[in-house]
Protein backbone atom coordinates (compact mmCIF):
# COMPACT_ATOMS: atom_id res chain seq x y z
CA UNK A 1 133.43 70.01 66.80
CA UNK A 2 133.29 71.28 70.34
CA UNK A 3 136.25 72.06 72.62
CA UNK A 4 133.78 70.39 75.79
CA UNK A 5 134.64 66.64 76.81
CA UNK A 6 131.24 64.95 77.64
CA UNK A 7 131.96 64.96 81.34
CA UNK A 8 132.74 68.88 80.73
CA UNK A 9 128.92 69.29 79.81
CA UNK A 10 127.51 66.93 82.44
CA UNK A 11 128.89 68.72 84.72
CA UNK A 12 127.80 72.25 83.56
CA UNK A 13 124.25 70.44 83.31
CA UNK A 14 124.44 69.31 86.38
CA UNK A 15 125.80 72.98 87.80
CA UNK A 16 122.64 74.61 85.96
CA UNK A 17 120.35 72.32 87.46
CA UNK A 18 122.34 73.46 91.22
CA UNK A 19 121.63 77.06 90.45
CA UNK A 20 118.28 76.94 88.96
CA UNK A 21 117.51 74.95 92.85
CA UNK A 22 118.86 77.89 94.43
CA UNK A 23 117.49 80.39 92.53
CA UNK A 24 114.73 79.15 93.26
CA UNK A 25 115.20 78.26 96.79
CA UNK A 26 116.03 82.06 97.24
CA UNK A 27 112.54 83.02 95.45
CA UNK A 28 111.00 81.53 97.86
CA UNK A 29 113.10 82.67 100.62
CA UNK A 30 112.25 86.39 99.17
CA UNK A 31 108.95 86.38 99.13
CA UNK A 32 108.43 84.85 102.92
CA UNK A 33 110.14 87.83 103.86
CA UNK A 34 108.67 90.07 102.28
CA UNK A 35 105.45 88.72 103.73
CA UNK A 36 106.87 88.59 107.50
CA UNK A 37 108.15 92.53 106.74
CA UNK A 38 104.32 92.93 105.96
CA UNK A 39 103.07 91.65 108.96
CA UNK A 40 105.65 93.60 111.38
CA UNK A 41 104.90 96.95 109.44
CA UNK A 42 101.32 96.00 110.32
CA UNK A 43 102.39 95.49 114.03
CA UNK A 44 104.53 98.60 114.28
CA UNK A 45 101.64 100.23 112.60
CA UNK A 46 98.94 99.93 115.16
CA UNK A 47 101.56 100.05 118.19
CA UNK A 48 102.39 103.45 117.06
CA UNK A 49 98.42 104.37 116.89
CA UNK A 50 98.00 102.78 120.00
CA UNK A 51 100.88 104.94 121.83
CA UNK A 52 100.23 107.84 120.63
CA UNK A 53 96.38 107.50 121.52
CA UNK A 54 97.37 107.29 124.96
CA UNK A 55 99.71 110.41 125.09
CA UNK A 56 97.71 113.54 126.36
CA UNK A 57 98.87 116.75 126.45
CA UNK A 58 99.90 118.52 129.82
CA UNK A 59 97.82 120.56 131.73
CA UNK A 60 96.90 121.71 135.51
CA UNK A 61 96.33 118.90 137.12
CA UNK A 62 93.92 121.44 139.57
CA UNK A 63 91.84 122.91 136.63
CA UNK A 64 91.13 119.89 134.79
CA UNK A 65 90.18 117.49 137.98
CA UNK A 66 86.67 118.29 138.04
CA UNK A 67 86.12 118.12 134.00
CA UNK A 68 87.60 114.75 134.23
CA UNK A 69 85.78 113.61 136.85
CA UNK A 70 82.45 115.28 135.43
CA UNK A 71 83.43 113.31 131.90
CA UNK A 72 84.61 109.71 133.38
CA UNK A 73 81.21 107.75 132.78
CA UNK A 74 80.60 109.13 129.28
CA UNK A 75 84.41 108.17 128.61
CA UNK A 76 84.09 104.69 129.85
CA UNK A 77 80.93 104.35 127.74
CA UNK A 78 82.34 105.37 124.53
CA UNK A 79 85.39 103.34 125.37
CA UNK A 80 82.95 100.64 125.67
CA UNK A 81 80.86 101.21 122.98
CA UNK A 82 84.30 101.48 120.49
CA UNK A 83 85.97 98.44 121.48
CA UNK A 84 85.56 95.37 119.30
CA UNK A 85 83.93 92.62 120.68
CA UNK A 86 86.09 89.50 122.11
CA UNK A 87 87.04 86.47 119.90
CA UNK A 88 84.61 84.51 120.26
CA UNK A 89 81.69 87.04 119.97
CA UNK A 90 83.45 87.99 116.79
CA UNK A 91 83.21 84.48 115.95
CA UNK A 92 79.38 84.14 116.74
CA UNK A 93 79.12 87.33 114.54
CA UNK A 94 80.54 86.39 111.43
CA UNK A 95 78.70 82.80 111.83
CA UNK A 96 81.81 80.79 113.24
CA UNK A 97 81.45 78.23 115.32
CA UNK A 98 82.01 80.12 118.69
CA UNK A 99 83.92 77.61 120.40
CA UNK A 100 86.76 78.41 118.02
CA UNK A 101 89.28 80.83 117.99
CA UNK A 102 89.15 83.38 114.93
CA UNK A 103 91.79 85.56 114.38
CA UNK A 104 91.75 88.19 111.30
CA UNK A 105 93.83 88.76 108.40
CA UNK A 106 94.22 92.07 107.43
CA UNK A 107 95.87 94.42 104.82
CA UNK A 108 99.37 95.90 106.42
CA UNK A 109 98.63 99.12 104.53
CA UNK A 110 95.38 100.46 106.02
CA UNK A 111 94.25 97.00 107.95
CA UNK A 112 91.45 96.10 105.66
CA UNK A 113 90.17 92.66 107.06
CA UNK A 114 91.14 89.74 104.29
CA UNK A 115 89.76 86.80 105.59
CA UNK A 116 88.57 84.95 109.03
CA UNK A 117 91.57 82.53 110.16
CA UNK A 118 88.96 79.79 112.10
CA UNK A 119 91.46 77.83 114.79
CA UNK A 120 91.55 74.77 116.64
CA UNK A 121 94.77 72.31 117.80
CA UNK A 122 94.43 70.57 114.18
CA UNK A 123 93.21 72.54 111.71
CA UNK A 124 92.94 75.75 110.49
CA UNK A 125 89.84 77.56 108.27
CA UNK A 126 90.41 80.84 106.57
CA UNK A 127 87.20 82.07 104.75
CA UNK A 128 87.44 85.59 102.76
CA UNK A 129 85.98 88.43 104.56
CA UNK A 130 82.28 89.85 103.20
CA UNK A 131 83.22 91.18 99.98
CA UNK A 132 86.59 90.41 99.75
CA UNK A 133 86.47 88.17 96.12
CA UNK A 134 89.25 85.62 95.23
CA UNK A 135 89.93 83.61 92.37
CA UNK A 136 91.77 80.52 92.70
CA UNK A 137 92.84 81.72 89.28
CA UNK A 138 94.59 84.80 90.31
CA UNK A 139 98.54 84.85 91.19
CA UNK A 140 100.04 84.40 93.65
CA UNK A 141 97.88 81.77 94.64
CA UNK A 142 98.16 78.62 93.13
CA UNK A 143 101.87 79.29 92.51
CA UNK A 144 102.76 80.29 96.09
CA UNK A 145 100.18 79.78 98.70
CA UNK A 146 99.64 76.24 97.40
CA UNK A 147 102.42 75.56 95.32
CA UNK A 148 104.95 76.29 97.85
CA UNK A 149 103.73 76.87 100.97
CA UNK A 150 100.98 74.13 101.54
CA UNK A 151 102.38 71.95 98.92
CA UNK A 152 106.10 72.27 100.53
CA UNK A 153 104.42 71.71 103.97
CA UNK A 154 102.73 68.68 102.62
CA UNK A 155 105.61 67.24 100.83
CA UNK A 156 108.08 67.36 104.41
CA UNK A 157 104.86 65.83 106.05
CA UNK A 158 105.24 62.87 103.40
CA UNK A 159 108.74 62.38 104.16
CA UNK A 160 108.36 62.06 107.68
CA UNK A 161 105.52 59.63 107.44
CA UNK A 162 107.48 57.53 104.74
CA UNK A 163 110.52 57.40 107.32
CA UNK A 164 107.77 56.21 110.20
CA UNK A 165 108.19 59.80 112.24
CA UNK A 166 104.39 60.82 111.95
CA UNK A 167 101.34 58.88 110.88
CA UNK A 168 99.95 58.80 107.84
CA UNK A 169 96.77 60.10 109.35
CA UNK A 170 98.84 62.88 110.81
CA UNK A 171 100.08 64.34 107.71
CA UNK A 172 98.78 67.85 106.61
CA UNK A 173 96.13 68.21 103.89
CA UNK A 174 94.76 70.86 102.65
CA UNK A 175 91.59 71.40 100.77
CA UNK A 176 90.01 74.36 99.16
CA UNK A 177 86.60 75.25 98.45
CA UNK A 178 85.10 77.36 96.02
CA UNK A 179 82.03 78.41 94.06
CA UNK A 180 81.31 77.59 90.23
CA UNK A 181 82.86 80.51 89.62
CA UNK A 182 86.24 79.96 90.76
CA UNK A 183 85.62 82.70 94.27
CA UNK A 184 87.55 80.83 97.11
CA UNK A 185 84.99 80.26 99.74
CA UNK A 186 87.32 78.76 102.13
CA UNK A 187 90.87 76.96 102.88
CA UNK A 188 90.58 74.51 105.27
CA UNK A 189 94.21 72.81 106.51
CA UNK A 190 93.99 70.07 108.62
CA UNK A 191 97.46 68.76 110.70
CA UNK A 192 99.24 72.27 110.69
CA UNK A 193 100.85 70.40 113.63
CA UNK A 194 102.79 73.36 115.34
CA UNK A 195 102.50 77.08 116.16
CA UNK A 196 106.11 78.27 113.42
CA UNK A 197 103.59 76.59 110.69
CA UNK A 198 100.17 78.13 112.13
CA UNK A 199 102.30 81.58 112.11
CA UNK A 200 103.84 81.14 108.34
CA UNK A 201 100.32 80.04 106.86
CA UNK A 202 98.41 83.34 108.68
CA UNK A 203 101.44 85.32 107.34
CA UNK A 204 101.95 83.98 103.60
CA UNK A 205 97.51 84.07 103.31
CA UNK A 206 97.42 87.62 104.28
CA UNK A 207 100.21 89.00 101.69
CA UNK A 208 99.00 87.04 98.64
CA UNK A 209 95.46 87.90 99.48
CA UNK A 210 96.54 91.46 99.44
CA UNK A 211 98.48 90.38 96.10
CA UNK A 212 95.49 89.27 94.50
CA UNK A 213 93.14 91.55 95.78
CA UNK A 214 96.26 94.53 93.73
CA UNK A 215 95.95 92.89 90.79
CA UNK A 216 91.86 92.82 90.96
CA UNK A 217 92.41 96.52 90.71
CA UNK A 218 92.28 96.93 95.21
């Protein structure tokens, strides 16, 4: 017979349950971390590039004036000629509707371009860059990116529309579009609602795409 009372074992049920939650909780907490570290090593990253590209070395200011002058056009050309194009001719480019904004996901690593983040005040489209191919079917992505990240957003929408806060109609959805293959083709979110979720959705996309595109052997 064993030495536990009935209550004992409730209770140690009902601590396992408590644990398993924060376990869990914590899992969660882990991995948006590690996907916000991800996105500031990308920003350190290209500051760094971008400082020490405008560091020059020291030198007469007398002997080089007149090279420098002689070489100012043909600078500003190449400048001109290297820069990327603004938003919304990016947008144009990769067939977005230009009166959007598109901003681009990107590997931290070596800045690969993921997928095309299409914006507007209520909804959000990402679409997988030209060959970049993902399967719903490969982790993280149904387990994370939905599972807990749209899902979660979804389910606190729910709440606040049972308890009369938002609308119905103002809830976020999500829907997600792929081929007969199982390739996403694009993510479309509709009532992100505010810029902390806009930010954790751009964030969370671009480290399990880079998940899934590591386990596709990328």
């Amino acid at each position: 017979m064993s030495g536990y009372s009935e209550d004992d074992v409730r209770r140690a049920a009902e601590l396992r349950e408590w644990v398993m939650k924060q376990i869990s909780d914590k899992q969660e907490e882990l991995e948006r971390l590690r996907a916000t570290l991800a996105i500031i090593d990308s920003v350190l990253k290209q500051g760094s590039f971008r400082a020490a590209a405008t560091m020059a070395p020291s030198s007469s200011t007398a002997a080089a004036s007149e090279p420098a002058r002689q070489t100012t056009a043909p600078a500003k050309q190449a400048a001109t000629m290297a820069a990327p194009p603004p938003p919304r001719q990016q947008a144009t480019a990769a067939g977005f509707d230009p009166g959007k904004e598109v901003r681009p996901l990107k590997r931290a690593k070596d800045d690969l371009l993921l997928a095309n983040a299409e914006v507007t005040a209520n909804s959000i489209t990402i679409v997988p860059a030209p060959g970049i191919d993902l399967s719903v079917n490969t982790p993280p992505f149904r387990s994370f990116f939905l599972g807990r990240i749209l899902d979660g957003m979804k389910g606190k929408d729910a709440e606040k529309a049972a308890q009369g806060a938002i609308s119905e109609s103002g809830a976020m959805s999500y829907k997600v579009d792929e081929d007969s293959g199982g390739a996403i083709k694009k993510i479309t979110i509709t009532n992100y609602r505010d810029k902390e979720r806009m930010t954790e959705i751009f964030n969370t996309a671009a480290w399990v795409f880079t998940r899934m595109l590591e386990k596709a052997g990328r």
